[in-house]
Each structure stands twice: as structure tokens, then as C-alpha cells.
Protein backbone atom coordinates (compact mmCIF):
# COMPACT_ATOMS: atom_id res chain seq x y z
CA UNK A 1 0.00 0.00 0.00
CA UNK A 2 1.56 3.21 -1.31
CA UNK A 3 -0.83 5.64 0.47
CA UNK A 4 -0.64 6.13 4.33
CA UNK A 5 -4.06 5.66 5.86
CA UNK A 6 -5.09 4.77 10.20
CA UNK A 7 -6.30 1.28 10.70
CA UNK A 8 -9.13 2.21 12.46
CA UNK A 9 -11.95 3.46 9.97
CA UNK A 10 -13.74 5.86 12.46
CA UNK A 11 -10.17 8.20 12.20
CA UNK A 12 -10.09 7.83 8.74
CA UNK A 13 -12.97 10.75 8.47
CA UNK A 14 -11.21 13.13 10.33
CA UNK A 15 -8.55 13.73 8.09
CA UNK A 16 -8.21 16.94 5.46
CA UNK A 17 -6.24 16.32 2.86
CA UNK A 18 -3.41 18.81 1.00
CA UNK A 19 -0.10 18.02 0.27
CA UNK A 20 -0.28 16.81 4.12
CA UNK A 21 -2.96 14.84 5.89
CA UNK A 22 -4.34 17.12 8.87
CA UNK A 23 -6.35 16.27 11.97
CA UNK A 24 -7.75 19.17 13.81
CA UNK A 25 -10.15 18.26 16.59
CA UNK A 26 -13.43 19.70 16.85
CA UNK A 27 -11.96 21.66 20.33
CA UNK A 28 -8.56 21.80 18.78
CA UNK A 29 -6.38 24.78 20.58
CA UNK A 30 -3.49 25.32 18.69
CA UNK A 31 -0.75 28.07 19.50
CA UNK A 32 1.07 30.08 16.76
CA UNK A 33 4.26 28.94 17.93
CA UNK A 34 5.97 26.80 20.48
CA UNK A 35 8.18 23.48 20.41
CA UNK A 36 6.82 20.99 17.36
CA UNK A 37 7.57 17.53 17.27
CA UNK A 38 8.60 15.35 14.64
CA UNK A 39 8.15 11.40 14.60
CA UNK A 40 10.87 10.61 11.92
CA UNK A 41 9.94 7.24 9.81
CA UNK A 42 11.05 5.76 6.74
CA UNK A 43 8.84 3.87 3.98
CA UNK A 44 9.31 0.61 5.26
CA UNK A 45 8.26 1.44 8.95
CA UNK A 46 6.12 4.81 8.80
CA UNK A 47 2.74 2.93 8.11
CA UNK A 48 3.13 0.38 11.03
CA UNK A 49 4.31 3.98 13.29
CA UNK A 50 1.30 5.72 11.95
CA UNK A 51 -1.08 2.62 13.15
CA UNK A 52 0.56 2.30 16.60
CA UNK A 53 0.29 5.98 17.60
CA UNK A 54 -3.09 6.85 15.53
CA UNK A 55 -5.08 6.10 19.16
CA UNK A 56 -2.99 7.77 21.11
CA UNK A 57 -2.71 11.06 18.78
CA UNK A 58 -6.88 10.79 18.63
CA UNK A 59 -6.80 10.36 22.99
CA UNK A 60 -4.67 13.43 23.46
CA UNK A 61 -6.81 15.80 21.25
CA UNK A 62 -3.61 16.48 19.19
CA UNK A 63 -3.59 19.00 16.39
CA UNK A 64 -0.79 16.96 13.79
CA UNK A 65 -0.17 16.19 10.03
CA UNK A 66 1.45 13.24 8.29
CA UNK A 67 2.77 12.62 5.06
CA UNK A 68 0.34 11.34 2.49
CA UNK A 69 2.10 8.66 0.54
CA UNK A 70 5.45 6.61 -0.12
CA UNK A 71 6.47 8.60 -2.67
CA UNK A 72 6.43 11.99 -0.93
CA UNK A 73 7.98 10.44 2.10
CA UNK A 74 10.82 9.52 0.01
CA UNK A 75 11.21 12.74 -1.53
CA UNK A 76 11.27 14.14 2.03
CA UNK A 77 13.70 11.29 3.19
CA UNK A 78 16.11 12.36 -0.30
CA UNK A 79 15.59 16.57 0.84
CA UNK A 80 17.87 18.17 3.13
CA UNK A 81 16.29 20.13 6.03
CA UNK A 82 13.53 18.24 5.93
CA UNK A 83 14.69 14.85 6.03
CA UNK A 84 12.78 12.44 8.44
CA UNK A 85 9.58 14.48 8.96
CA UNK A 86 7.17 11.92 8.59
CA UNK A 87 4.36 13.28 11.54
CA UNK A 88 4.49 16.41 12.84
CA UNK A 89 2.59 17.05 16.39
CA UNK A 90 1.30 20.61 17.35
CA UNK A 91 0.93 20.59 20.92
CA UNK A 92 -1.01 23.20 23.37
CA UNK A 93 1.27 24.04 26.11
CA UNK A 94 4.87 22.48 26.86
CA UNK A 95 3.47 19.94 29.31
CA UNK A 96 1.14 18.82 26.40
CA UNK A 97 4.18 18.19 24.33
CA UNK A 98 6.38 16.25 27.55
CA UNK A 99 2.85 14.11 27.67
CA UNK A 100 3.18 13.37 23.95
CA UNK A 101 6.41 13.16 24.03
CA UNK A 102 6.11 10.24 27.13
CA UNK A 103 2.96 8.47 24.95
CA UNK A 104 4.65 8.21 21.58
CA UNK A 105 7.54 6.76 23.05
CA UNK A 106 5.91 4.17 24.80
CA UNK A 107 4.25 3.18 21.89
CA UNK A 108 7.47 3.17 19.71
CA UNK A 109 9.28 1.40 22.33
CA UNK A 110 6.51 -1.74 21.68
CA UNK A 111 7.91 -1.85 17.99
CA UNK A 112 11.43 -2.07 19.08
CA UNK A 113 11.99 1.19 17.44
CA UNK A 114 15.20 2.76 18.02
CA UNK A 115 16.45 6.30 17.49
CA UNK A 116 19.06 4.54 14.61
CA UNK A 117 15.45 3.38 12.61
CA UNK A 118 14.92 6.28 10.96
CA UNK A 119 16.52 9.64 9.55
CA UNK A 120 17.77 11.89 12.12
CA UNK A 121 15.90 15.41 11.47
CA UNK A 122 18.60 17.88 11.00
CA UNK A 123 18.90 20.83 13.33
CA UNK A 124 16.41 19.40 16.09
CA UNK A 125 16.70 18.21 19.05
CA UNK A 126 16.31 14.53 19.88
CA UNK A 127 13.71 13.93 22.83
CA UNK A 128 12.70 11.13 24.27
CA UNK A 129 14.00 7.38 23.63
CA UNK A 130 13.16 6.81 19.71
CA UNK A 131 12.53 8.75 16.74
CA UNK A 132 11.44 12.19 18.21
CA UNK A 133 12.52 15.77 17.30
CA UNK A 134 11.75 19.10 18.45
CA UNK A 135 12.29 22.59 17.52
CA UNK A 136 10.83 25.67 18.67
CA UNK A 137 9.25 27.67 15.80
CA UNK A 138 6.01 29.17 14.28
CA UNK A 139 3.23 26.51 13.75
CA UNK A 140 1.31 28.17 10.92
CA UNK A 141 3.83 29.73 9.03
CA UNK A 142 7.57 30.36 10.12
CA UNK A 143 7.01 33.22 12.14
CA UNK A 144 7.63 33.65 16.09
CA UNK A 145 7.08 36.64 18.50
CA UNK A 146 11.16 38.32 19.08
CA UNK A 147 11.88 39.75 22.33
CA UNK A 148 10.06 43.37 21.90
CA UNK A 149 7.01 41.35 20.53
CA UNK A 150 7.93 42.45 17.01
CA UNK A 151 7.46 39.57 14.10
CA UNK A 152 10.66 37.19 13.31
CA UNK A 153 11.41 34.81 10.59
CA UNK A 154 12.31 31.34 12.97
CA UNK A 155 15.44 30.41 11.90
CA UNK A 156 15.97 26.82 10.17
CA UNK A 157 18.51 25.02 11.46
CA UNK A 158 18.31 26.05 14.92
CA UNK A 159 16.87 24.35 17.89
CA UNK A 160 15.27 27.61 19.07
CA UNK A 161 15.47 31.05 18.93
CA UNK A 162 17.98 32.71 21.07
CA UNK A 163 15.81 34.37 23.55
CA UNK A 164 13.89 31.55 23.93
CA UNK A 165 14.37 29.04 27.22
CA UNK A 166 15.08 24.98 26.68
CA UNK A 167 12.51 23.47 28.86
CA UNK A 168 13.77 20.06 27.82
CA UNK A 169 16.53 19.40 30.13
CA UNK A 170 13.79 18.87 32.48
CA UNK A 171 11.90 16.03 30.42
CA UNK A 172 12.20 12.93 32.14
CA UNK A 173 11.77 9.08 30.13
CA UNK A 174 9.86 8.22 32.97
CA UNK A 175 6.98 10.22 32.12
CA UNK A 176 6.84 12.29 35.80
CA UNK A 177 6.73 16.24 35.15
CA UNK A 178 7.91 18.76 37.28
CA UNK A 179 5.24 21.41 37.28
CA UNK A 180 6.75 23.71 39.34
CA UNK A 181 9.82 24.41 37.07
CA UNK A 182 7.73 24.14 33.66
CA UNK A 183 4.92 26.78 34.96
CA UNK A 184 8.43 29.20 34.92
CA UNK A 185 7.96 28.99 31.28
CA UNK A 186 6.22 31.45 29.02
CA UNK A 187 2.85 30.33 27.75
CA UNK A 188 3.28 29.99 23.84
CA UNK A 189 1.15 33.02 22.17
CA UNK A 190 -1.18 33.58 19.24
CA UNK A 191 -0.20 36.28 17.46
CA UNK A 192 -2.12 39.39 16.06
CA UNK A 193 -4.04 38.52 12.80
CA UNK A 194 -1.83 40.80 11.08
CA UNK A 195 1.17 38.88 12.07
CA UNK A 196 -0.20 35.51 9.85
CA UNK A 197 0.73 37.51 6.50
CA UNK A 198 4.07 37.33 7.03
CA UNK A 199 6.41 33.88 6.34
């Protein structure tokens, strides 16, 4: 099977289809920026990851977006920046994305999936046990608020933005979160409407 579909039929309704396949839920909450996360795969293992994490994606209320087909994921795979971006999860907040981050990997982990199984994503940041990236950057186009509050271009490449904090020294495999030390972190912002015609 060339094109990349979920097992279960009921998800199979939820997705819109572009040059990506999105799922948005109905109460979806979606920031204009904040830390991504990218579930690198290859064409002989992306379906059977798509399958395995499809429930948990759907139980979390996840905005995210997979590659269509085979063939695109190859030309991905063959690109340079974008190499190994398979799924891409938007989450809410930063403790939504240490709870995705937890979940996927547990799932993964069930495969025997390994961080050497699949392209490394250049210029992120590995999280987590398996095939996991992050970044911080815009989520609907590649703008992020700078310092002042003024519009920036997010730089490719880099793991975030200078005057941005890491929160991902505290992440821990085990899947406990320190809530005290992530509610030090900014919340990640919408930006003003005329903000989205830039990128």
C-alpha cells in the first residue's frame, strides 16, 4: 500500500487532505508557535508507526499532520532540512508536548523502534527514547514573536530562537513532570491577525 491511511476506519474521516494529511479536533487549541515535534519514519516502517500511535494522537486531542504517501515520504527522506519528517505534532502548552512526548515513546518502544530506525531530522533536538525531534518555531507559518514582541522569521537550522528558554533538560523518560519548574515557562502566544501575512 503506497498511500498512508489509520487502521481504524472511524479516524479515517477526520482527516483533510493537501499536500499533508491534517487532523484538527473539533476543540482543537493550537498556539502560533511553540516546540513541534517530529516522529521521523522511513517507507518501510512509517505505516506500522502511523497505526501504533493513531489512538494515542486521537486520545490526546492532538492538532498533527502526516505525510500522504510513499512517494512523498521519500522525496522528504532524499531533501535536506527536511529529512525524516514523517508526523508532525502541534501541541497546546509544553506539558502537552512532555505528555506526547512520554505516549509516543511508549508506543514506539513496543515496535522495538530505536532512534538509529529512521533519519535523524537535521537541526532538532532529539527527545525522548526513539525517533522524536523538536524545535521551537512558528506553527502556521515560520514566524515567532522576538523579544520586543515584534514579528521574526524562525530560523531553520536552529533548535530555538535565542531568547527563547530549553525546557527540555527537564523532560524525564519516565513520564513524571515537574510542574513547578515548567509553569516558569512562558505560555506559547497567538499572534495578532496581522502577524499571519508574514512567512
Amino acid at each position: 500500500m503506497s498511500e498512508f491511511i489509520f487502521a481504524r476506519k472511524s479516524h479515517r474521516n477526520k482527516v483533510l487532505k493537501t499536500n499533508w494529511n491534517w487532523v484538527m479536533p473539533d476543540d482543537a487549541v493550537m498556539p502560533d508557535e511553540g516546540w513541534k515535534l517530529h516522529v521521523s519514519a522511513n517507507v518501510n516502517n512509517a505505516h506500522q508507526i502511523l497505526w501504533q500511535l493513531e489512538d494515542v494522537l486521537f486520545d490526546l486531542d492532538l492538532v498533527f499532520k502526516f505525510i500522504p504517501n510513499k512517494a512523498a515520504l521519500a522525496q522528504q527522506n532524499a531533501s535536506g532540512t527536511q529529512r525524516g519528517k514523517f508526523l508532525v505534532v502541534y501541541p497546546r502548552e509544553i506539558i502537552s508536548a512532555f505528555m506526547a512526548v512520554y505516549c509516543i515513546d511508549e508506543k514506539l518502544k513496543k515496535m522495538h523502534i530505536r532512534r538509529s530506525s529512521s533519519p535523524a531530522v537535521p537541526g532538532e533536538r532529539a527527545v525522548g527514547d526513539t525517533v522524536i525531534y523538536t524545535r521551537y518555531g512558528g506553527f502556521n507559518n515560520d514566524i515567532v514573536l522576538g523579544p520586543n514582541g515584534n514579528p521574526k522569521k524562525s530560523p531553520r537550522g536552529v533548535i530555538s530562537p535565542t531568547w527563547i528558554r530549553d525546557p527540555w533538560n527537564y523532560y524525564q523518560n519516565d513520564g513524571s513532570v515537574n510542574i513547578h519548574k515548567l509553569n516558569t515557562f512562558a505560555k506559547w502566544p497567538k499572534h495578532p491577525a496581522e502577524f499571519h501575512r508574514y512567512g
